[in-house]
Protein backbone atom coordinates (compact mmCIF):
# COMPACT_ATOMS: atom_id res chain seq x y z
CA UNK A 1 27.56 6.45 -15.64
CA UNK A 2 29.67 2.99 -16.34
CA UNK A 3 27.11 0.57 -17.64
CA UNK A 4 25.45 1.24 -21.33
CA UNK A 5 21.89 1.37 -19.94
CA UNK A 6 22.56 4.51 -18.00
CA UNK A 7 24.47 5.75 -21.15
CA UNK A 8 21.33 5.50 -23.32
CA UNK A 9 19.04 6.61 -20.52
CA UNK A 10 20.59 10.37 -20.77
CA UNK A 11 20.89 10.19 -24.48
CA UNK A 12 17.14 9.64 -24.26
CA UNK A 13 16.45 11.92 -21.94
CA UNK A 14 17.92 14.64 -23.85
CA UNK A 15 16.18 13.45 -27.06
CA UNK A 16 12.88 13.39 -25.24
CA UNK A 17 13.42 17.05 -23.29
CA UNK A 18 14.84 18.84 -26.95
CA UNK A 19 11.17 17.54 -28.70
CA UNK A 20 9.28 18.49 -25.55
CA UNK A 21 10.38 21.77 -25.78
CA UNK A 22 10.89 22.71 -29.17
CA UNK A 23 9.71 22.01 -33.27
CA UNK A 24 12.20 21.29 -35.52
CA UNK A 25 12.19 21.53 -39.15
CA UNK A 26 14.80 18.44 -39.79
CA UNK A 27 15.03 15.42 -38.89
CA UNK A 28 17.63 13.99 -36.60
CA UNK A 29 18.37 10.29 -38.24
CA UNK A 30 20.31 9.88 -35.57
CA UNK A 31 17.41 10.26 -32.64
CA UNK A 32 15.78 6.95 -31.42
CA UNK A 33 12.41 6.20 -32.68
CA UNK A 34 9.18 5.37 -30.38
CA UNK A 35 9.99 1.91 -31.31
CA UNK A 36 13.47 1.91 -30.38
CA UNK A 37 12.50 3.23 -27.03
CA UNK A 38 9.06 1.35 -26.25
CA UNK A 39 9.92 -2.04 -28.13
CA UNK A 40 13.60 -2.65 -27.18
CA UNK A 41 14.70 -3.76 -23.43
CA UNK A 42 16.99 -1.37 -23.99
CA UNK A 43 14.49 1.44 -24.75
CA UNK A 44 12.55 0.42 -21.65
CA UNK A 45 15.20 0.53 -19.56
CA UNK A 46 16.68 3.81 -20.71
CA UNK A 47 13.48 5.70 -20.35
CA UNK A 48 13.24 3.92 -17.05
CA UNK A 49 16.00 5.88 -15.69
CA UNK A 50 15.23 8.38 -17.78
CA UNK A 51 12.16 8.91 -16.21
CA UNK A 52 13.23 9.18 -12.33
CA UNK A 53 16.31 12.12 -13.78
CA UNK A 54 13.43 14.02 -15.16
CA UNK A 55 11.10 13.84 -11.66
CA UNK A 56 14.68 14.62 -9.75
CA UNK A 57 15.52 17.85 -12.24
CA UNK A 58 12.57 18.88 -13.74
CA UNK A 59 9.41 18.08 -11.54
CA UNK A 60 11.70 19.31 -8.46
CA UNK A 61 12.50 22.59 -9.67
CA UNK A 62 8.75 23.21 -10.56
CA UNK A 63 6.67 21.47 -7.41
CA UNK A 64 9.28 22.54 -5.01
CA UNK A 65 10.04 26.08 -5.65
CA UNK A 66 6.97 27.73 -7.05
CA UNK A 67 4.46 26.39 -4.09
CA UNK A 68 6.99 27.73 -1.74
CA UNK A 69 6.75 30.96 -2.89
CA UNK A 70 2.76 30.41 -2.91
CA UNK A 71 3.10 28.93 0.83
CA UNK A 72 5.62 32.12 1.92
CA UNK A 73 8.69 29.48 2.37
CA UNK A 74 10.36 31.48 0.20
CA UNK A 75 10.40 35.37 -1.16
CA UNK A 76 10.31 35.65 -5.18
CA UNK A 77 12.76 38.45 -5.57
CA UNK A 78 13.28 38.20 -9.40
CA UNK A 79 12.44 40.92 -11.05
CA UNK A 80 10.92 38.57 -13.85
CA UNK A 81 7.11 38.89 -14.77
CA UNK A 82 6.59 34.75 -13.70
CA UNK A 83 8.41 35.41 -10.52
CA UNK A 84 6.41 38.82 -9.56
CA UNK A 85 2.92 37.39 -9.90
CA UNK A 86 3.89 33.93 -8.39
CA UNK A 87 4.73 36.19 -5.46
CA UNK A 88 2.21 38.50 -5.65
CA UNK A 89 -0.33 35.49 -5.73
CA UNK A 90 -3.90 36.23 -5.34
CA UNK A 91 -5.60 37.31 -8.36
CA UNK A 92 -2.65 38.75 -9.71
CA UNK A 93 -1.42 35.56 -10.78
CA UNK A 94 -2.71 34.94 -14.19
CA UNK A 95 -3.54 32.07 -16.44
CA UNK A 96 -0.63 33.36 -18.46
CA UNK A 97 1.82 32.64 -16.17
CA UNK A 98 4.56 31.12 -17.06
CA UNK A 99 5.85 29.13 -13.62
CA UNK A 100 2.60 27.82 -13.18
CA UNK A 101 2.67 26.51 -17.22
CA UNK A 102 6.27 24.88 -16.42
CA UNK A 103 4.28 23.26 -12.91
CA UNK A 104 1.52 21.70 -15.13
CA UNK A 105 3.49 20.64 -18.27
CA UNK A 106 6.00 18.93 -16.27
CA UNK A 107 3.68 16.68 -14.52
CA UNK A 108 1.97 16.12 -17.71
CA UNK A 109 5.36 14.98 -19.30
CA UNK A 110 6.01 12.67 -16.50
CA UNK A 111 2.68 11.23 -17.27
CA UNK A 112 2.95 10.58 -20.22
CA UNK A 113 6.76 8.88 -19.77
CA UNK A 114 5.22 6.90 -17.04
CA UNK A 115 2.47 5.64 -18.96
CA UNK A 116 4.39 4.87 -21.94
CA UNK A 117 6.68 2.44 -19.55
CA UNK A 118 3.12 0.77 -18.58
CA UNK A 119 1.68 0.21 -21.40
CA UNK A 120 4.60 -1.36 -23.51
CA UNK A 121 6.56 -2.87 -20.90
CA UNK A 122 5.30 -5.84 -20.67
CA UNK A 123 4.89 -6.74 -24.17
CA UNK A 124 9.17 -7.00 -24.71
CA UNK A 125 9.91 -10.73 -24.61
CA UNK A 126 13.21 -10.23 -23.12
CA UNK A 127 11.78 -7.92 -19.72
CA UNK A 128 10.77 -10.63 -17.43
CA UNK A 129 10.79 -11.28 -13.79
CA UNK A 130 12.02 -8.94 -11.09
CA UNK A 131 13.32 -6.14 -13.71
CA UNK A 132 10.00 -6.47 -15.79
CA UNK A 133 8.17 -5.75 -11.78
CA UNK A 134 10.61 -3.19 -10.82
CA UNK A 135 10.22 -1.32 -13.92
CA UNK A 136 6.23 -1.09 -13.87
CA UNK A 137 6.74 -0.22 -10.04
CA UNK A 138 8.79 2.72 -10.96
CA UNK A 139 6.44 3.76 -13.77
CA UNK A 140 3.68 3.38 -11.39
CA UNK A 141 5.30 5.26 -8.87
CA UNK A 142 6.44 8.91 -10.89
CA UNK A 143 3.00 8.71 -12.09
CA UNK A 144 1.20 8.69 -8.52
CA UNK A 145 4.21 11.40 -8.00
CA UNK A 146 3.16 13.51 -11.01
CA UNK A 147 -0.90 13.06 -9.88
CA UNK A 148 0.18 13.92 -6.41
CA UNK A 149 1.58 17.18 -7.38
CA UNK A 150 -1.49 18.09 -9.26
CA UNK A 151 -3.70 17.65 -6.86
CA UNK A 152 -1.82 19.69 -4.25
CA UNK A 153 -1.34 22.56 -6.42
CA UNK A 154 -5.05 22.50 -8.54
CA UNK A 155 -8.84 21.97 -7.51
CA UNK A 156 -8.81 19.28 -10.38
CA UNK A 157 -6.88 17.62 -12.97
CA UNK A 158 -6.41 15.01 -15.55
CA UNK A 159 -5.33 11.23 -14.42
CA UNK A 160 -4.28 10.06 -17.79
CA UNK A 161 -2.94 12.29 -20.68
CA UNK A 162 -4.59 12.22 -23.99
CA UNK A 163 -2.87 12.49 -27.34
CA UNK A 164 -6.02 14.40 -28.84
CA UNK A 165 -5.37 17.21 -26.10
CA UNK A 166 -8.86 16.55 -24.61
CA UNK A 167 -8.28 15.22 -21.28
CA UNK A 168 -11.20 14.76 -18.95
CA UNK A 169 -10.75 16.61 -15.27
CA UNK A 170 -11.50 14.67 -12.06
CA UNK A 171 -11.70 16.46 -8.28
CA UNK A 172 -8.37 16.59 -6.51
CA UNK A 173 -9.83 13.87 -4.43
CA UNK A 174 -10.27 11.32 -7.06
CA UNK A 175 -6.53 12.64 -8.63
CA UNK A 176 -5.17 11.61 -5.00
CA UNK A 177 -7.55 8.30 -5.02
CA UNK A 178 -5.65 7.17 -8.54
CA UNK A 179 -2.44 8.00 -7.60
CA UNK A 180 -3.10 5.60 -4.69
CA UNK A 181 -4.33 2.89 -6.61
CA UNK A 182 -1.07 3.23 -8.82
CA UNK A 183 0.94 2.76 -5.03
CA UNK A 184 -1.00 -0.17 -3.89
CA UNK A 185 -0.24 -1.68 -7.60
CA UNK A 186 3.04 -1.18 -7.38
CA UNK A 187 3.72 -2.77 -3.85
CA UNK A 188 1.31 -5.80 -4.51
CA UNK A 189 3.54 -6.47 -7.87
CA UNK A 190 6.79 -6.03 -5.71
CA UNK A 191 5.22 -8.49 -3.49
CA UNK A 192 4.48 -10.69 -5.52
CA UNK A 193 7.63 -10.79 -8.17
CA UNK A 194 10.53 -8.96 -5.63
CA UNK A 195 12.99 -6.31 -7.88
CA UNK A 196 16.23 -7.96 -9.46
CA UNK A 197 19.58 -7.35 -8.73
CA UNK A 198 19.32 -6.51 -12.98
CA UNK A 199 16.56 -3.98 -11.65
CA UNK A 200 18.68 -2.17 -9.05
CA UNK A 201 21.99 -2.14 -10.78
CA UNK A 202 20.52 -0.45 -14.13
CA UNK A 203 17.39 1.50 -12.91
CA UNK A 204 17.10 1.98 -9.37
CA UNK A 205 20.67 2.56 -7.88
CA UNK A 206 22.58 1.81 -4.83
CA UNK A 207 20.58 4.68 -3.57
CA UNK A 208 16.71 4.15 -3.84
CA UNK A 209 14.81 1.76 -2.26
CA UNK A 210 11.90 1.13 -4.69
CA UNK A 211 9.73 -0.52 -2.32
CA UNK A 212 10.31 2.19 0.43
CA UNK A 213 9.78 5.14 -1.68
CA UNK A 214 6.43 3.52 -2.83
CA UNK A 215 5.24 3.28 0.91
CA UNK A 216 6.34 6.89 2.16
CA UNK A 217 4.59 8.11 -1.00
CA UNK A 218 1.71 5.96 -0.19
CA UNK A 219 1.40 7.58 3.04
CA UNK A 220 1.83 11.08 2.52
CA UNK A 221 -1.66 10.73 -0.14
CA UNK A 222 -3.29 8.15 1.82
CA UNK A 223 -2.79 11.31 4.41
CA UNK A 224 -4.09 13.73 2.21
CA UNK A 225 -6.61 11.64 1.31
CA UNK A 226 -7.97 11.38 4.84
CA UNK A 227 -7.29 7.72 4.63
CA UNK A 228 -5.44 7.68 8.36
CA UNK A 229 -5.49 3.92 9.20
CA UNK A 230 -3.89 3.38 5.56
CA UNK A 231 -1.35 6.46 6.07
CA UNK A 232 -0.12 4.67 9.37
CA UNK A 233 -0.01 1.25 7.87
CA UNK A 234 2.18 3.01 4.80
CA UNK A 235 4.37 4.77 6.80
CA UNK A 236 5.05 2.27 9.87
CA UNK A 237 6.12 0.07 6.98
CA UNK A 238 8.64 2.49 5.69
CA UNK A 239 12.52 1.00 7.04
CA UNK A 240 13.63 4.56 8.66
CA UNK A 241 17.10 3.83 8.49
CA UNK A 242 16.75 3.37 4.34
CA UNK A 243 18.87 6.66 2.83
CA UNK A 244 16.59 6.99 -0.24
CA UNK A 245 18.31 9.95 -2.09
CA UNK A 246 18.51 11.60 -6.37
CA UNK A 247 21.85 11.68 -6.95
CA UNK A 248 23.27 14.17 -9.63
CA UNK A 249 25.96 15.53 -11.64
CA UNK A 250 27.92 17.92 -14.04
CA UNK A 251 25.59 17.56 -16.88
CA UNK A 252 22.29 16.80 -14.52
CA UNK A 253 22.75 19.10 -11.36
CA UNK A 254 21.10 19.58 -8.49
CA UNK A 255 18.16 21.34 -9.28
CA UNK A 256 17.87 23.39 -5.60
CA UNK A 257 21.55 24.31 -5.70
CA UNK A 258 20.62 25.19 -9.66
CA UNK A 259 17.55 27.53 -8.47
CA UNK A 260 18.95 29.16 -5.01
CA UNK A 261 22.85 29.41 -5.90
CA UNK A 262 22.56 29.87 -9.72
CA UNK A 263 19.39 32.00 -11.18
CA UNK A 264 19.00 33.53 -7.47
CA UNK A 265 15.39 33.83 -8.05
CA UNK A 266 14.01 33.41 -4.32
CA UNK A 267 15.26 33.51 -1.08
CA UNK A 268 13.90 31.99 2.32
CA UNK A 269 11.85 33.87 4.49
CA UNK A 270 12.74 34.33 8.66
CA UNK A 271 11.93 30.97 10.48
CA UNK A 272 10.76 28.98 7.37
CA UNK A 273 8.18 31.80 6.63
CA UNK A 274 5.93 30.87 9.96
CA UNK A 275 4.68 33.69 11.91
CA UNK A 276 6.55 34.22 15.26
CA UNK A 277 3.83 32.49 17.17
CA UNK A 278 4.92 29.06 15.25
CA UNK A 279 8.29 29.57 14.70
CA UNK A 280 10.91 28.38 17.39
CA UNK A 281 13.78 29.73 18.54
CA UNK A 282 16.69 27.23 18.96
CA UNK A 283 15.70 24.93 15.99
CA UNK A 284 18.27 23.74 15.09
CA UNK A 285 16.60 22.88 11.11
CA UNK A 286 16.66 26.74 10.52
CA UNK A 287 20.75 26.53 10.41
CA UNK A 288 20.45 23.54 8.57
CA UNK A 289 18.67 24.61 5.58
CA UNK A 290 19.41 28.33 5.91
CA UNK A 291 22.53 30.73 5.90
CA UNK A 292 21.67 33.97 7.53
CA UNK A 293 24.54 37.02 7.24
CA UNK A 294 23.82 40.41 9.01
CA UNK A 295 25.57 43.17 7.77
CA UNK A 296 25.04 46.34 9.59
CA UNK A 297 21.13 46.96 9.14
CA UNK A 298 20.73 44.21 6.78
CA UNK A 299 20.08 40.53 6.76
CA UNK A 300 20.56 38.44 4.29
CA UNK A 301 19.37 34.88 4.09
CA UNK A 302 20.48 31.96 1.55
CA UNK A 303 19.35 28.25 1.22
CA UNK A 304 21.92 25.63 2.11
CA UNK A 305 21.18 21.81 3.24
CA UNK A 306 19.92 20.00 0.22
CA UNK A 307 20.92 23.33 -1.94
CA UNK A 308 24.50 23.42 -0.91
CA UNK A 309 26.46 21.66 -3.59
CA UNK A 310 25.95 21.32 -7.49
CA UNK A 311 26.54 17.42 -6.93
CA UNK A 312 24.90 17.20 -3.72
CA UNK A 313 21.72 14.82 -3.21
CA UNK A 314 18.74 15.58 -2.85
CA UNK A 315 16.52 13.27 -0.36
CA UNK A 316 13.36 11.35 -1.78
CA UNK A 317 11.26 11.80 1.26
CA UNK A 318 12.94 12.34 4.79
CA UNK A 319 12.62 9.82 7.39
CA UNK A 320 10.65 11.97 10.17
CA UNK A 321 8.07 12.50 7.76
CA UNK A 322 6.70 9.23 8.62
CA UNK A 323 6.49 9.70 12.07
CA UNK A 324 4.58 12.87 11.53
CA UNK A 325 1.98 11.11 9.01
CA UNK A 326 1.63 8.93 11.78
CA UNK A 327 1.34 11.21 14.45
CA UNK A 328 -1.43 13.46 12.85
CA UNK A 329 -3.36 10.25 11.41
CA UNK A 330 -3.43 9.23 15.09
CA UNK A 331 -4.67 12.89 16.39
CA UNK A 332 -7.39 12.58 13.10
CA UNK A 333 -8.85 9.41 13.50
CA UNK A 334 -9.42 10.42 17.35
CA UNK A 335 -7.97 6.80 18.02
CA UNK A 336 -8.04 6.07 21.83
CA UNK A 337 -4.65 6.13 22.39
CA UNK A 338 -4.27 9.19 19.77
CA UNK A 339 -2.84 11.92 22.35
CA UNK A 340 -0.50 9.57 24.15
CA UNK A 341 1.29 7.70 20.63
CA UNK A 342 0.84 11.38 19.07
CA UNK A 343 3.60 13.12 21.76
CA UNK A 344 5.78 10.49 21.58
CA UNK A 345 6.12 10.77 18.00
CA UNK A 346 6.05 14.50 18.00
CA UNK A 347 8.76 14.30 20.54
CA UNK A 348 11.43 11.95 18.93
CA UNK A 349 11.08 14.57 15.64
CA UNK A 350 11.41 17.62 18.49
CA UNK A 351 14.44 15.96 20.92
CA UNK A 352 16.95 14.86 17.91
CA UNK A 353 19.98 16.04 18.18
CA UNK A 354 21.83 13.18 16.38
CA UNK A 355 21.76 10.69 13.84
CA UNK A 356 19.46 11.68 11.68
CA UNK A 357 20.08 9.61 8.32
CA UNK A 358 20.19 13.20 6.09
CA UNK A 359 21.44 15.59 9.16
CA UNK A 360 17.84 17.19 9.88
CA UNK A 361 18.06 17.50 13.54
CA UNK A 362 15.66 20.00 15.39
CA UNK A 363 17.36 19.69 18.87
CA UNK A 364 14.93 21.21 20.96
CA UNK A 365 13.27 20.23 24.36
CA UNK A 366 10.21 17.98 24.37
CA UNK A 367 6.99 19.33 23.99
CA UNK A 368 5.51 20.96 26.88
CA UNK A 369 2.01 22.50 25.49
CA UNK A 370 -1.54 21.39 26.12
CA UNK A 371 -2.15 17.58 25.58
CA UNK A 372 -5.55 18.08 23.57
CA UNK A 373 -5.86 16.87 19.94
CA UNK A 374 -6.39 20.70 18.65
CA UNK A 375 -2.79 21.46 20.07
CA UNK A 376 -1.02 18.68 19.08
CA UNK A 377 -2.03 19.04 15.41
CA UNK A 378 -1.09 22.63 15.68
CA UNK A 379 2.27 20.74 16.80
CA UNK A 380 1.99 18.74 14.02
CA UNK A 381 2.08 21.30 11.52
CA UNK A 382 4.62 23.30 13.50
CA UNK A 383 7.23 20.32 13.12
CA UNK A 384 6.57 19.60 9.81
CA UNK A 385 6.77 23.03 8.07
CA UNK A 386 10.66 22.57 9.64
CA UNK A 387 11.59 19.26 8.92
CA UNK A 388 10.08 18.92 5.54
CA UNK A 389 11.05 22.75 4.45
CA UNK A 390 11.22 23.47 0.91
CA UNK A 391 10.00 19.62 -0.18
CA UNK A 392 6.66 20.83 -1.79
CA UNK A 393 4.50 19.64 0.92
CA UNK A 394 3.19 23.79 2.50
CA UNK A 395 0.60 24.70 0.53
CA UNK A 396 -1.47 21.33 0.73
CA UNK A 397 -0.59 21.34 4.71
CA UNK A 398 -1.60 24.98 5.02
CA UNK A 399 -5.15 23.88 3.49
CA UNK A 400 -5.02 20.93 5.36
CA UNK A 401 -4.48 22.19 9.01
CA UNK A 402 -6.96 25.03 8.15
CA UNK A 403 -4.56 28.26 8.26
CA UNK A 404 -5.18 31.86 7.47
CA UNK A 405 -6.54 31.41 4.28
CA UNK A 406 -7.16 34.17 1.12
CA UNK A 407 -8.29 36.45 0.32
CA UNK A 408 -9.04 37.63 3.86
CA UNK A 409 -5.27 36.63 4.94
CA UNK A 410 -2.57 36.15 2.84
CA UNK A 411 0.05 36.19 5.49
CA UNK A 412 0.81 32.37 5.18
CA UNK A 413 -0.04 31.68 1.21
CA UNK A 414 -1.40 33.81 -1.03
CA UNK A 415 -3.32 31.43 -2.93
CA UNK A 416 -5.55 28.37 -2.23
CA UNK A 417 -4.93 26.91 -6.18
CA UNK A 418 -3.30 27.92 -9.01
CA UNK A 419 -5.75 28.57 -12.36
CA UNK A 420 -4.81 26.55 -15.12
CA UNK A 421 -2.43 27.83 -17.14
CA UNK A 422 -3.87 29.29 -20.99
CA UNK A 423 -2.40 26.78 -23.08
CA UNK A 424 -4.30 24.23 -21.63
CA UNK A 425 -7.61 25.88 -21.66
CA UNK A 426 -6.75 27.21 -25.34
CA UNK A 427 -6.35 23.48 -26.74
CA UNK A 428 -8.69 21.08 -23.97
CA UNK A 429 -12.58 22.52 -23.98
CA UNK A 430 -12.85 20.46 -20.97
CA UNK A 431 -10.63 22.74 -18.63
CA UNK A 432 -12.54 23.63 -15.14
CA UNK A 433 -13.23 27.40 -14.42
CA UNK A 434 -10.44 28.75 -12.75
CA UNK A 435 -10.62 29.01 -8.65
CA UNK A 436 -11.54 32.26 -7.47
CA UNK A 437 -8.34 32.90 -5.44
């Protein structure tokens, strides 16, 4: 990193993940205080980036890999206690394990960097204008991220964090509702004060978008929300040909490459883990994001794609994952023109052969099922458990579309939630029951 923003953002980041994770007995004179880091421009800044490497290393690792094993995208084949249960789901999973601890402490640590950013922010003389905008925007946005990944992967959670350890619980619904509000915030301020070219060189990157990523995140929860007209609005507005993408290197690496190529602790099940009914032969997306050797009687199968290269990038949100928000907010809100608009966005994801902006192309023929709204969401679904493989997104779609559900099937995920993990419940009276399955 050449400029000295970027150089204090990973010593922070370091600073910040060492007292995160561990108690020391001395102190380190030579650590940053809170008012170095939340009264300085610097500071601001720092944690700024700071903030978006911890979402790309941390939060990915947890809320992509664990919910794939939950969602059968991927085998846990580990022969670690955390790995076991997460694949064993069900009510073999307990509150005491450990992946599902890492899953809810991260987002809770991005939380609570986010909010930090938000509430001191403003008050440095010296952050003004576009990078003063930008840099609530961002906060704003890795908080709706962190809320977002809650309420996919638990019936409720917190929306704020709470230095006491008492945080109150909301319903997943009102978690997605916040996270929305945070979006809509975000855009309105870029609206109104655009990002500076201060903003982009020493927070966001030649590579992320700020604006962009807030409306494809807006989308996918206004989506999950059941808020179709605002989904489509979100994700019409998103500039497909925009290469949002976390970048990475020797000392921050890819975390999928990390997880796959390093600690080998799953591996991807036959046609993205769909059964044969739903998986297609001749998609071109399995060869993309999977390597599969056969050796005599045995096959083995390896993630590539994003999880190729230490170094590689990792994509923000793909581009086709707007035009599948769209096309199942269409088939949902039973809009007139719903089956017509819906193919021809199901199609352009199905025909691609070329061009796509990160490589994803399905190349197969265009769809030649029944034209009724049951089918085309079944389409839907179909399409996006390829495209979007192994982005965190199965488990809330399997709910969502309404697929073979536990206990009664546990072919497609083993569990509906996750129970909270113990330290929370030891230290916050107000933690919910834990779901039954």
């Amino acid at each position: 990193m050449k400029n000295i923003y970027k150089i204090k953002a990973g010593l922070l980041i370091a600073i910040m993940l060492l007292a995160n994770s561990c108690k020391m007995d001395t102190v380190n004179l030579n650590a940053p205080t809170d008012a170095d880091v939340l009264t300085t421009r610097a500071g601001i800044i720092g944690l700024s980036v700071g903030l978006r490497q911890y979402y790309s290393t941390n939060g990915i690792a947890a809320s992509y890999f664990y919910p794939a094993v939950t969602s059968r995208e991927l085998q846990g084949v580990a022969t670690f206690t955390n790995v076991l249960e997460l694949e064993a789901g069900g009510t073999a999973l307990p509150t005491a394990n450990g992946s599902i601890l890492t899953l809810w402490a991260n987002m809770q640590k991005q939380m609570s960097m986010s909010e930090d950013i938000i509430s001191n922010a403003a008050n440095i003389s010296t952050l003004t204008g576009g990078t003063l905008s930008g840099v609530l925007a961002n906060a704003k946005l890795f908080k709706a991220i962190a809320l977002g990944t809650l309420a996919t992967s638990f019936e409720k959670s917190n929306i704020n964090t709470d230095k006491t350890g008492k945080a109150t619980f909301l319903s997943r619904q009102a978690v997605l509702t916040e996270a929305i509000r945070l979006l809509n915030d975000a855009i309105a301020q870029l609206n109104a004060t655009p990002v500076s070219a201060d903003f982009t060189t020493n927070v966001a990157g030649a590579n992320f978008n700020l604006k962009n990523v807030l409306y494809a995140f807006n989308a996918r929860y206004n989506l999950m929300a059941g808020n179709y007209a605002a989904a489509i609005t979100n994700a019409t507005a998103v500039d497909l040909t925009s290469k949002n993408q976390f970048a990475y290197s020797s000392v921050s690496v890819n975390p999928l490459w990390n997880t796959a190529a390093i600690l080998k602790y799953y591996v991807p099940r036959a046609g993205f883990g769909l059964p044969s009914t739903l998986f297609e032969t001749g998609d071109q997306r399995e060869s993309f994001y999977i390597t599969t050797t056969v050796s005599g009687s045995t096959t083995t199968r390896t993630l590539k794609g994003f999880a190729a290269d230490q170094l590689g990038s990792v994509p923000v949100y793909l581009p086709d994952e707007m035009k599948l928000i769209r096309a199942e907010a269409l088939l949902r809100s039973n809009a007139p023109t719903s089956l017509v608009d819906a193919l021809v966005l199901i199609n352009e994801v199905r025909t691609q052969t070329s061009g796509d902006i990160f490589g994803v192309n399905a190349g197969l023929p265009a769809y030649t099922g029944a034209i009724t709204k049951d089918a085309l969401l079944v389409e839907v679904y179909r399409q996006r458990c390829a495209e979007l493989y192994l982005t965190g997104q199965r488990l809330e779609d399997s709910r969502r579309f309404e697929r073979p559900a536990p206990p009664t099937d546990i072919s497609e995920r083993n569990r509906n939630f996750y129970p909270y993990p113990d330290q929370e419940r030891i230290t916050n009276p107000n933690t919910p029951a834990d779901p039954a399955i």
